[in-house]
N, C-alpha and C. Protein backbone atom coordinates (compact mmCIF):
# COMPACT_ATOMS: atom_id res chain seq x y z
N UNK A 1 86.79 154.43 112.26
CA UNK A 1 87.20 153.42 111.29
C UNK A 1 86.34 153.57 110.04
N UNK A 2 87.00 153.50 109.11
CA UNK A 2 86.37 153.84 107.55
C UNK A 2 85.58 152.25 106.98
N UNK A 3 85.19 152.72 106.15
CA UNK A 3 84.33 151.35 105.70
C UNK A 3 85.61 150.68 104.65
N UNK A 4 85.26 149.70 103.93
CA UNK A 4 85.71 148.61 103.30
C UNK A 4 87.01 148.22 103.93
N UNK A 5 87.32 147.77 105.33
CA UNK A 5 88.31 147.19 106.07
C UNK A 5 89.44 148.57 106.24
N UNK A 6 89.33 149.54 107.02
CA UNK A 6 89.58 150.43 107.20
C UNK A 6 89.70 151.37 106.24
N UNK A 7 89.50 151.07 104.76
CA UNK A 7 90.08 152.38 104.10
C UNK A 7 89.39 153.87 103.58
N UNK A 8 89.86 154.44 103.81
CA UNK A 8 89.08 155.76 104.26
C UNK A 8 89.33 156.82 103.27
N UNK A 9 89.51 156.28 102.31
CA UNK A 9 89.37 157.22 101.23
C UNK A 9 88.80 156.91 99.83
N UNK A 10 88.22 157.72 98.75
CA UNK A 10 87.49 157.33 97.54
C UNK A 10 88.97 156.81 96.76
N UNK A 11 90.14 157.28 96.93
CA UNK A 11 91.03 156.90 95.85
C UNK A 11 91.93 155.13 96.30
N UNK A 12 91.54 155.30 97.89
CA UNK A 12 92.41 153.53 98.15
C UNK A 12 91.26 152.96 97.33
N UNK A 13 90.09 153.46 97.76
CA UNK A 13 88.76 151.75 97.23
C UNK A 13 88.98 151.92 95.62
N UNK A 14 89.37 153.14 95.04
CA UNK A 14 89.95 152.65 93.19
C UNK A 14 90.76 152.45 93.06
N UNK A 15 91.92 152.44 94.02
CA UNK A 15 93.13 151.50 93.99
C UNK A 15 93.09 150.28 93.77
N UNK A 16 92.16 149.86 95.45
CA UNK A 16 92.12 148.38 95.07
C UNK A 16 90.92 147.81 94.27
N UNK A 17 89.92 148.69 93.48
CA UNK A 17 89.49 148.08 92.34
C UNK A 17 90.18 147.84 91.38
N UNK A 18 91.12 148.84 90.85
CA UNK A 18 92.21 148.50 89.80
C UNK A 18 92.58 147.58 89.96
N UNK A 19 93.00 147.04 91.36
CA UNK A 19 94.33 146.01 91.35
C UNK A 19 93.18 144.75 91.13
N UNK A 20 92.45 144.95 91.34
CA UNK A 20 91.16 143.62 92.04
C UNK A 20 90.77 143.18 90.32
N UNK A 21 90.56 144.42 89.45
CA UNK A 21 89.83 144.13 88.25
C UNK A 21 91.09 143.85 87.27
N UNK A 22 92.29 143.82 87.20
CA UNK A 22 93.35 143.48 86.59
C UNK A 22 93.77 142.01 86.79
N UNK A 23 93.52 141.52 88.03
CA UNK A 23 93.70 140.04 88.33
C UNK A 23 92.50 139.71 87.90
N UNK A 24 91.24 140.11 88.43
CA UNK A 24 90.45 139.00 87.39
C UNK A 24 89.68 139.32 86.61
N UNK A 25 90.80 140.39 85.56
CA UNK A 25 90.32 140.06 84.11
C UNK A 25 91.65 139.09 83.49
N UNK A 26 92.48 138.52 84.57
CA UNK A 26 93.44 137.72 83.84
C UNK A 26 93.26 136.50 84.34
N UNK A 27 92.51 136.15 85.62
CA UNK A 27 92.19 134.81 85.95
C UNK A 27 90.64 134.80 85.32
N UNK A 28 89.81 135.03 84.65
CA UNK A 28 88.52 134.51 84.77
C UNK A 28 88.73 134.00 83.15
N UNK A 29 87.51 132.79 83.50
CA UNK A 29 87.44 131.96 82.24
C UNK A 29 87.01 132.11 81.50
N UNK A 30 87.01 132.16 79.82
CA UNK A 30 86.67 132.72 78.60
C UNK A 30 85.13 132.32 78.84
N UNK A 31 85.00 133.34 79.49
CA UNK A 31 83.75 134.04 79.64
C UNK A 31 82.87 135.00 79.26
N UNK A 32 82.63 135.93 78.53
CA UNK A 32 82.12 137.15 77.91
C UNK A 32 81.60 137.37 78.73
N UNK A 33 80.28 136.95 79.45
CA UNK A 33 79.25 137.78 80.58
C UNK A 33 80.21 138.09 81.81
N UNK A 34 80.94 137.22 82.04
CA UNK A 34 81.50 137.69 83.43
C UNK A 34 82.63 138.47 83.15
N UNK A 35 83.38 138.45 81.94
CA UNK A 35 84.58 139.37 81.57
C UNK A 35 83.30 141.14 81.32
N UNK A 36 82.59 140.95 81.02
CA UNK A 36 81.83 142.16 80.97
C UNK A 36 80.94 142.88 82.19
N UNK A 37 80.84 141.55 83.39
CA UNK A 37 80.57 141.82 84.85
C UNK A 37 81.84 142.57 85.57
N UNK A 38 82.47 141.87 85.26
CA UNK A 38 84.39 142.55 85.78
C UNK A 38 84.85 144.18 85.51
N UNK A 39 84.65 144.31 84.07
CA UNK A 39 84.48 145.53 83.26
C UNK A 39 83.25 146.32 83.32
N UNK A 40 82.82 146.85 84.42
CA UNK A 40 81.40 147.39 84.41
C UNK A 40 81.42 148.86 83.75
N UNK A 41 80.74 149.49 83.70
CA UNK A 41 80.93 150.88 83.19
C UNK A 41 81.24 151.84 84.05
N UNK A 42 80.78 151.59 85.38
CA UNK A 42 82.02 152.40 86.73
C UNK A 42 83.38 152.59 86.69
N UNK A 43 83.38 151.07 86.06
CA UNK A 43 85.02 151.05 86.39
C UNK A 43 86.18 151.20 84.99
N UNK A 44 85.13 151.06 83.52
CA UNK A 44 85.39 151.56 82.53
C UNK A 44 85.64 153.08 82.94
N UNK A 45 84.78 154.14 82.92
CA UNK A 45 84.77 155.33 83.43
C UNK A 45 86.09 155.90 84.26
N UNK A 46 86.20 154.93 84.75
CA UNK A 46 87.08 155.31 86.14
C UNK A 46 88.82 155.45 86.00
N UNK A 47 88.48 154.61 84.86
CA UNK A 47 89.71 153.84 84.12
C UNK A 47 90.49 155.40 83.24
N UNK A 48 89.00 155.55 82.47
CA UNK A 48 89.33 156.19 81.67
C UNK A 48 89.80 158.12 82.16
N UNK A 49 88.46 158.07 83.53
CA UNK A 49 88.94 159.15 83.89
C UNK A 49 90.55 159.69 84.02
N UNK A 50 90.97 158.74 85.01
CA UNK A 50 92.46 158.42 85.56
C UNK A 50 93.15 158.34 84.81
N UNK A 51 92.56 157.62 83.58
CA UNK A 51 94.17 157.86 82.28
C UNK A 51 94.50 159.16 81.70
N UNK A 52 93.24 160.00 81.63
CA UNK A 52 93.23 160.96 80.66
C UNK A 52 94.21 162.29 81.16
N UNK A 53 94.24 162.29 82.62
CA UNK A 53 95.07 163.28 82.98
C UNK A 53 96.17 162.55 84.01
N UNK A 54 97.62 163.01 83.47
CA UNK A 54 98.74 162.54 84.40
C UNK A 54 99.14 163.13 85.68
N UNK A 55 98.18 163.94 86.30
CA UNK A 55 98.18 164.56 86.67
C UNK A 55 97.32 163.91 88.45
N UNK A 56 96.11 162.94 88.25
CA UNK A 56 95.42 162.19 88.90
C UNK A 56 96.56 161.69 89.57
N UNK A 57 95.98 161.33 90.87
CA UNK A 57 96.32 160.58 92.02
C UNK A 57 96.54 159.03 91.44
N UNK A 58 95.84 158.54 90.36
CA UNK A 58 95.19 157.24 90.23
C UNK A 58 95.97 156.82 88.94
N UNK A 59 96.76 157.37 88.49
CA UNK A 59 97.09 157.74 86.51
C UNK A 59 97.73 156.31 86.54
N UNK A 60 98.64 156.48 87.37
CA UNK A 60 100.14 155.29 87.53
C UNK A 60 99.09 153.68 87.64
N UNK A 61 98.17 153.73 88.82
CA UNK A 61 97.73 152.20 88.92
C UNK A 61 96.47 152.43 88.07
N UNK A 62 95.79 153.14 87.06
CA UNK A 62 95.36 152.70 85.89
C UNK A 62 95.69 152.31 84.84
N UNK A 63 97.29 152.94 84.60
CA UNK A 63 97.93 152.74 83.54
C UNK A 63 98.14 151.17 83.55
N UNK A 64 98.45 150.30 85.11
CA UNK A 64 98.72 149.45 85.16
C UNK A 64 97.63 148.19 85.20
N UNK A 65 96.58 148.55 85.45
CA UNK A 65 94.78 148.04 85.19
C UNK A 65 94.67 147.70 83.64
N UNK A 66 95.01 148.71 82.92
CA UNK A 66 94.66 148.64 81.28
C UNK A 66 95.86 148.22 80.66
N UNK A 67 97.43 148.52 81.19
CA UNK A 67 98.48 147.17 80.25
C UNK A 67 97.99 146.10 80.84
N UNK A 68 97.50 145.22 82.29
CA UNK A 68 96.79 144.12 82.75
C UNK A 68 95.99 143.48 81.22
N UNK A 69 94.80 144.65 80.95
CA UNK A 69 93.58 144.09 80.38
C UNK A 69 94.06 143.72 79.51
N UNK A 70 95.00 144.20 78.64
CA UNK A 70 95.51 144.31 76.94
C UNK A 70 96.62 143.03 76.66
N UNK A 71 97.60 143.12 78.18
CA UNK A 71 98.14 141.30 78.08
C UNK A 71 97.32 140.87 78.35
N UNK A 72 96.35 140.44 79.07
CA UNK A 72 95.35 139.26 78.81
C UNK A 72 95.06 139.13 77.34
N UNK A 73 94.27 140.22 76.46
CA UNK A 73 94.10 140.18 74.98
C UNK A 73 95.04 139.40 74.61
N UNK A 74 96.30 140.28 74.57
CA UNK A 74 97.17 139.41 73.92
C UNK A 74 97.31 137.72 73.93
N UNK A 75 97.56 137.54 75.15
CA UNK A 75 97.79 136.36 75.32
C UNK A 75 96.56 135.27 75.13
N UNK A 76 95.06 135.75 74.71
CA UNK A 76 93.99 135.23 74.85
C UNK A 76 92.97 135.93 74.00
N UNK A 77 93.28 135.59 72.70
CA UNK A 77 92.65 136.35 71.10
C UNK A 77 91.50 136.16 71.43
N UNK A 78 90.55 134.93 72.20
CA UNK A 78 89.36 134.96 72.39
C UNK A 78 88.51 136.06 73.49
N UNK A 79 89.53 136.34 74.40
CA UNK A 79 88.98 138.01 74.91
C UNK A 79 89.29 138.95 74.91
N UNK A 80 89.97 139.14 73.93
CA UNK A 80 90.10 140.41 72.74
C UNK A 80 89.18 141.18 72.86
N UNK A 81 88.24 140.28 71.86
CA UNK A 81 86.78 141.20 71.45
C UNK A 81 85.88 141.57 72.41
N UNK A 82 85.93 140.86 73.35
CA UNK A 82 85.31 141.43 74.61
C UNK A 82 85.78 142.58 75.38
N UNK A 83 87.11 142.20 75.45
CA UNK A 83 87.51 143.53 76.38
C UNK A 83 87.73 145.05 75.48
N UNK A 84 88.21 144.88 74.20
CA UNK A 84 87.74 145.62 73.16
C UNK A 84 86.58 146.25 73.37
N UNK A 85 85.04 145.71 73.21
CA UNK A 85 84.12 145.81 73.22
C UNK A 85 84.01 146.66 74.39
N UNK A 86 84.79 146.15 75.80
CA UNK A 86 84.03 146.76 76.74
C UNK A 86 84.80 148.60 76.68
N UNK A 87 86.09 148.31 76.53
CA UNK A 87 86.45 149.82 76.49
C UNK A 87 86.25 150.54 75.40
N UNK A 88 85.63 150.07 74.22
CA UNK A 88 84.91 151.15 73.68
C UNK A 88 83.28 151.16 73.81
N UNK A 89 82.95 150.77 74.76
CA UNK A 89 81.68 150.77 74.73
C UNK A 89 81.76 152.27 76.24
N UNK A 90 82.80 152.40 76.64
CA UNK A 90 82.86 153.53 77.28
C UNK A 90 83.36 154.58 76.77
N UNK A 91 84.10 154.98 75.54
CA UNK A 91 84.81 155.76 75.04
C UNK A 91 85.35 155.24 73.83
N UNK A 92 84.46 155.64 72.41
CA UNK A 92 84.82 155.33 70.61
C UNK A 92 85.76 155.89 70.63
N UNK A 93 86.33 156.89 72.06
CA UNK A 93 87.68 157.46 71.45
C UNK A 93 88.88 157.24 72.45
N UNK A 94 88.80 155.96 72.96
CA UNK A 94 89.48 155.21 73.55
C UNK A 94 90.93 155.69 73.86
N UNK A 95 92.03 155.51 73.13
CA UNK A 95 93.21 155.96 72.77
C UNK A 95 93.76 156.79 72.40
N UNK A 96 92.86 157.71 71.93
CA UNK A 96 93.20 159.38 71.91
C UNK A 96 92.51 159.63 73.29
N UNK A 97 91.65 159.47 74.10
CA UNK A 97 91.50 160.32 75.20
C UNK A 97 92.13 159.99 76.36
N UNK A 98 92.80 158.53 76.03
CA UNK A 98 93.89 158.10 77.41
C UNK A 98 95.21 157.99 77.23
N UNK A 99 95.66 157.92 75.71
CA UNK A 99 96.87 158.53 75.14
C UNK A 99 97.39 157.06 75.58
N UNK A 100 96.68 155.77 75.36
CA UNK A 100 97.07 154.63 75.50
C UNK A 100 96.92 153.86 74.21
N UNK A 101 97.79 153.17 73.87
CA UNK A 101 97.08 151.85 72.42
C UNK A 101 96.86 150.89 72.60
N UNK A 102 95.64 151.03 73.90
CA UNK A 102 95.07 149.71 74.19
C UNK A 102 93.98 149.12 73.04
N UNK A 103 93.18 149.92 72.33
CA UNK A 103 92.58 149.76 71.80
C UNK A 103 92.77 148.93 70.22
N UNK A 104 93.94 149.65 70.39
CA UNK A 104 94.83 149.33 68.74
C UNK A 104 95.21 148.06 68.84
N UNK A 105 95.97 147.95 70.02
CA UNK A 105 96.67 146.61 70.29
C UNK A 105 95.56 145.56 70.38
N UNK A 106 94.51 145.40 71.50
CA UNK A 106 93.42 144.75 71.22
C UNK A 106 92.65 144.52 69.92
N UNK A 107 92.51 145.39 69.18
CA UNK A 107 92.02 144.95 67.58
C UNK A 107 93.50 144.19 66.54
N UNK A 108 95.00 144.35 66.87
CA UNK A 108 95.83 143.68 66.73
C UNK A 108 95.46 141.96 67.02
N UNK A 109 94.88 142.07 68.01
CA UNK A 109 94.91 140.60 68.89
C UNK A 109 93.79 139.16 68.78
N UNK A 110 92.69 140.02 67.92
CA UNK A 110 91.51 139.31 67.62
C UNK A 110 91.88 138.60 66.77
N UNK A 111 91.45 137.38 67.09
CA UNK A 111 91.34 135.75 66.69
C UNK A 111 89.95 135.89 65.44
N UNK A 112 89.96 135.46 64.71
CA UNK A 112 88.55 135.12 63.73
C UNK A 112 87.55 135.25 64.29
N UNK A 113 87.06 134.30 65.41
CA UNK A 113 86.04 135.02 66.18
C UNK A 113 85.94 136.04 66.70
N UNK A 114 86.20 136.54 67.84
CA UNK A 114 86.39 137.37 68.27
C UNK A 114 86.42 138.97 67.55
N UNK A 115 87.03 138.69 65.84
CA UNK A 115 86.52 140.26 65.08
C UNK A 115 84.84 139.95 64.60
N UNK A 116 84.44 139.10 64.69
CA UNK A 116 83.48 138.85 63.82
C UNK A 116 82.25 139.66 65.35
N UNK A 117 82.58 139.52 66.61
CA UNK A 117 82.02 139.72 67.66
C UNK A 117 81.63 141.20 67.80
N UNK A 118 83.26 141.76 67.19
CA UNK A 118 83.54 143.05 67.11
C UNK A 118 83.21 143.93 66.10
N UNK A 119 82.96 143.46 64.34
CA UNK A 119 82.33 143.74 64.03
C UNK A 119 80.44 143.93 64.33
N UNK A 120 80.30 143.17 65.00
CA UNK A 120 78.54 143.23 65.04
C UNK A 120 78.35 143.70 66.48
N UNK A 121 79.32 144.43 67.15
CA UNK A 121 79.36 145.15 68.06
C UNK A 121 79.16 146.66 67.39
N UNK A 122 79.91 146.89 66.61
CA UNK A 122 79.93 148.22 65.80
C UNK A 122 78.75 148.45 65.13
């Protein structure tokens, strides 16, 4: 029997991190520290690995992790700049290396605060 409740492979446990970090980056409360606990740089990385080639085992339920993160943005201009923040704080070249416009769309989505966050992030 494999560890984390039988599953026995490196790609189920980033499965169900994807699925795990897509729900709660859409249930947690306008939070910045814990929206940036959620978004760690493992799972930034991981994200990004998996997008960059269509070719990954993982491409399909990342693709679906990062449209997750970007409707939350949308729907919630105040964690925009955070989740912004967090995926380029793994990759300034965000959307050219995952061939996604998450990045674009998220700087679309910032509320007054939230660019002002993003500027002094930069």
């Amino acid at each position: 029997r494999g560890c984390c409740g039988g599953m026995h492979s490196s790609h189920e446990r980033k499965f169900l991190a994807f699925t795990v970090v897509k729900t709660a980056v859409g249930k947690c409360p306008d939070d910045a520290g814990m929206l940036r606990e959620i978004l760690r740089p493992s799972i930034t990385h991981s994200l990004l690995n998996n997008l960059s080639k269509k070719s990954t085992v993982l491409h399909h339920a990342a693709e679906e992790c990062v449209s997750g993160i970007v409707q939350v943005g949308k729907n919630n201009p105040s964690k925009a700049g955070v989740l912004l923040c967090e995926l380029l704080r793994c990759s300034r070249n965000w959307d050219n290396a995952t061939s996604t416009p998450a990045v674009r769309t998220l700087l679309d989505s910032l509320d007054q605060g939230a660019a002002a966050s993003y500027l002094a992030f930069l």
